[in-house]
Protein backbone atom coordinates (compact mmCIF):
# COMPACT_ATOMS: atom_id res chain seq x y z
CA UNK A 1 147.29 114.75 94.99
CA UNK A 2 148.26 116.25 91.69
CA UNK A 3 150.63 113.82 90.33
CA UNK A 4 149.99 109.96 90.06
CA UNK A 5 153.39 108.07 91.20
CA UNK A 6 152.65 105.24 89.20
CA UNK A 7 152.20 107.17 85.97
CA UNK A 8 155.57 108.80 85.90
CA UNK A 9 155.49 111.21 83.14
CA UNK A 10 160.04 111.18 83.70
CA UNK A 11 162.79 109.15 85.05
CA UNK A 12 166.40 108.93 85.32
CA UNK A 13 168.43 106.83 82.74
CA UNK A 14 168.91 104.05 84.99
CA UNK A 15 165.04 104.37 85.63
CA UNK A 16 164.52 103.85 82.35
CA UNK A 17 167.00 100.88 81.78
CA UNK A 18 164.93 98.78 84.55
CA UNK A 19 161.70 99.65 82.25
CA UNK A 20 163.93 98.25 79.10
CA UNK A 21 164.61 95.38 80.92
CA UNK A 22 161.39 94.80 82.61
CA UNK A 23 159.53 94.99 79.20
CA UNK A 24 161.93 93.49 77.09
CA UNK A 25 161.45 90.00 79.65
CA UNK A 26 158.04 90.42 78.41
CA UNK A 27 158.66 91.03 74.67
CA UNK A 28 160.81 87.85 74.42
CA UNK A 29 159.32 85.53 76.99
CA UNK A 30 155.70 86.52 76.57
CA UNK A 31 152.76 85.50 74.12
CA UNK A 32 154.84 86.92 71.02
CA UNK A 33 157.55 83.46 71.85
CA UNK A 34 154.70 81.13 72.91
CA UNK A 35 153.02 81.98 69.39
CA UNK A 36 156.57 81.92 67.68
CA UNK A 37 157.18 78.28 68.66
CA UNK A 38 153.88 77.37 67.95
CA UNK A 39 153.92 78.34 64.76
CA UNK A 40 157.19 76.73 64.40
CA UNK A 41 156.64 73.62 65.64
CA UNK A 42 158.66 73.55 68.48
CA UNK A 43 155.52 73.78 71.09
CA UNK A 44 152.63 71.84 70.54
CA UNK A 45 150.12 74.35 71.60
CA UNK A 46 147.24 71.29 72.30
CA UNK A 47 145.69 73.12 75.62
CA UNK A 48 144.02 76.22 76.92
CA UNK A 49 144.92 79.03 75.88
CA UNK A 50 147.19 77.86 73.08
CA UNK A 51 144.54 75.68 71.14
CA UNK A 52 142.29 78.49 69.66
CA UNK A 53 145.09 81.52 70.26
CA UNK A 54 148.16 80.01 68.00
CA UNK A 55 147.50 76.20 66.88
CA UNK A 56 144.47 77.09 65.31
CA UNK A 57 145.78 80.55 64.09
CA UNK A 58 142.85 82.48 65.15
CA UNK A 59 145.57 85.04 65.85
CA UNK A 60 144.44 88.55 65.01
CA UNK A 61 146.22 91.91 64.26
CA UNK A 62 144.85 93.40 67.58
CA UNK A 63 146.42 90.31 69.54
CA UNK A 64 149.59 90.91 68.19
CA UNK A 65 150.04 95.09 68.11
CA UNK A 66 150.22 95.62 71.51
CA UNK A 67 153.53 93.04 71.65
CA UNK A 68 154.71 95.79 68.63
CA UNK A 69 153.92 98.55 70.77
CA UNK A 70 156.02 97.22 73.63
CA UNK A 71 159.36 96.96 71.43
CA UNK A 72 158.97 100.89 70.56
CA UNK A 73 157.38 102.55 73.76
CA UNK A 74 156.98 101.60 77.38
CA UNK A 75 160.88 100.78 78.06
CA UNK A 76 161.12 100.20 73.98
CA UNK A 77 162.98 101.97 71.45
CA UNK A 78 161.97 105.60 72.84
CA UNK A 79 163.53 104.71 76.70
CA UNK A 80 166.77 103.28 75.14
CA UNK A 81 167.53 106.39 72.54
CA UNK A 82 166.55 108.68 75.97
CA UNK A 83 168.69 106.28 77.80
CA UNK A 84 171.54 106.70 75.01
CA UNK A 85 171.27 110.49 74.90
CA UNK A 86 171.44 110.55 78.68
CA UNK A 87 174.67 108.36 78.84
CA UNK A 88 176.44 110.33 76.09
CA UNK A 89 175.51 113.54 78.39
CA UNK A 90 177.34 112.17 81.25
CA UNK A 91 180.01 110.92 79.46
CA UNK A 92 178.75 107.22 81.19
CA UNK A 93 180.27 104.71 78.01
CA UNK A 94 179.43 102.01 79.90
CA UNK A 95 175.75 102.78 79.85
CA UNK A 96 175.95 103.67 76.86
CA UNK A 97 176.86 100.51 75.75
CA UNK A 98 174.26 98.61 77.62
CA UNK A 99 171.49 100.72 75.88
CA UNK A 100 172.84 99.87 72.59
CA UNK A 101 173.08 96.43 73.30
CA UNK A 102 169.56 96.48 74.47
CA UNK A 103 168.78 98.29 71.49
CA UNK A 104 170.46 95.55 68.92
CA UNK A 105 168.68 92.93 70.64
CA UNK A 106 165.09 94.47 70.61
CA UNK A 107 165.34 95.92 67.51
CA UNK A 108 166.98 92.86 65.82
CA UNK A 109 164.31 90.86 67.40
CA UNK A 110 161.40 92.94 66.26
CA UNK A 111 162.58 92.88 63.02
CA UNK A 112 163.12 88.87 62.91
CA UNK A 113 158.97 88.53 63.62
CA UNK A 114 158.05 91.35 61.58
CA UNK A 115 160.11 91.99 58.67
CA UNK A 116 160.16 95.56 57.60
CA UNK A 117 159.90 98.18 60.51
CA UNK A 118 160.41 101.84 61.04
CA UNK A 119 164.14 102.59 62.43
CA UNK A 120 166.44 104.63 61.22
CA UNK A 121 163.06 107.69 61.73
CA UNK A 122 161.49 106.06 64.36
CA UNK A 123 160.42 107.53 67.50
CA UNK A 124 161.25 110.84 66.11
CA UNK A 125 158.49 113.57 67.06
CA UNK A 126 158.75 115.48 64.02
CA UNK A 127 158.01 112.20 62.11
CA UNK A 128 154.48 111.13 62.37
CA UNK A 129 154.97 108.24 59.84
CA UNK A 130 158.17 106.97 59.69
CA UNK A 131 159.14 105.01 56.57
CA UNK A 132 160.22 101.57 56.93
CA UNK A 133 163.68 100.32 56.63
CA UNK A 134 163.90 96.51 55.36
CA UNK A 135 164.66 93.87 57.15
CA UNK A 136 167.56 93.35 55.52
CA UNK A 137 169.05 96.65 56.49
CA UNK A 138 168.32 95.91 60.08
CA UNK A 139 169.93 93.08 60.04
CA UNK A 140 173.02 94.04 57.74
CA UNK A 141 172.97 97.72 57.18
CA UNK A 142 174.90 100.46 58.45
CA UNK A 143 173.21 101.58 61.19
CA UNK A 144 171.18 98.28 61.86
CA UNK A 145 170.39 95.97 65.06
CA UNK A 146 173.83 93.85 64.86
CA UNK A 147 175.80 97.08 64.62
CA UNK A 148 174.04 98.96 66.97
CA UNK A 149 174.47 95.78 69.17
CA UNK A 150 178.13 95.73 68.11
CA UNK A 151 179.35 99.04 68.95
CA UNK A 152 177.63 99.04 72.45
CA UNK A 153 179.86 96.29 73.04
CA UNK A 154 182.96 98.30 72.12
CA UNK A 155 181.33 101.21 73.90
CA UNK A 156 182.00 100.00 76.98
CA UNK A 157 185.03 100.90 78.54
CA UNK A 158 187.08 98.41 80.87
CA UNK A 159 187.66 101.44 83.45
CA UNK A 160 183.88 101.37 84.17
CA UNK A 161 183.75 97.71 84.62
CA UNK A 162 186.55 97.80 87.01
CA UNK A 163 184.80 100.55 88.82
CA UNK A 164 181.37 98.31 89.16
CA UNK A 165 183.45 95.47 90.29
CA UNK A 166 184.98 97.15 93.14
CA UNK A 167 181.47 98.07 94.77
């Protein structure tokens, strides 16, 4: 065997979506929200895993990059721009819009934990260090999460819907 199905190296845009959706259950129901509330008082964090891990912040930078990795690669950032460029291809607006929705609410998200994060260069190849845009700008700017998020939404064309209705 020369390829390894389960470490596709491609997939279609739809493909890809499932991986968005797949991983982005993770990014906002995983450790990254059980720390969040912690921290926040809104879980007590008293018990197993929780006591040393977030209530008695023994939280480390290597705990907490792999939860940044996820909203960039493995059905991140990278699938949904692929995702995008695939839609606009096809002419699909409807998917389209889905991937920028995605792509408001990760992003936006990302940014809410973090702060300041590479967008507006990341996951560009010919970037190897992408600057970081402010937190402010991907919450308000031009090109940030909430407009992003926005013009998926307007993106998506009532034709299309009617079409997925009728299967």
């Amino acid at each position: 065997m020369t390829d390894n199905p389960n470490n596709p190296t491609t997939g279609t845009a739809l493909q890809q979506l499932v991986a968005v959706q797949a991983n982005m259950a993770t990014r906002l129901e995983g450790q990254l929200a059980r720390c969040a509330g912690v921290f926040t008082q809104q879980l007590i964090g008293s018990n197993n895993q929780q006591l040393t891990y977030c209530t008695q912040y023994a939280v480390t930078e290597a705990d907490i990059s792999g939860q940044m990795n996820g909203f960039y690669t493995g059905g991140g950032l990278l699938a949904l721009r692929n995702i995008q460029a695939a839609a606009q291809a096809s002419g699909d607006n409807f998917l389209l819009g889905m991937a920028k929705v995605w792509e408001g609410l990760a992003m936006g998200t990302a940014t809410s934990v973090w702060g300041d994060l590479p967008y507006s260069q990341a996951v560009d190849p010919s970037i190897p260090e992408p600057k970081l845009d402010t937190q402010e700008k991907h919450l308000c700017g031009g090109a940030g999460a909430p407009r992003r998020r926005d013009r998926g939404v307007a993106g998506r064309s009532r034709r299309r819907l009617r079409e997925l209705r009728s299967h």
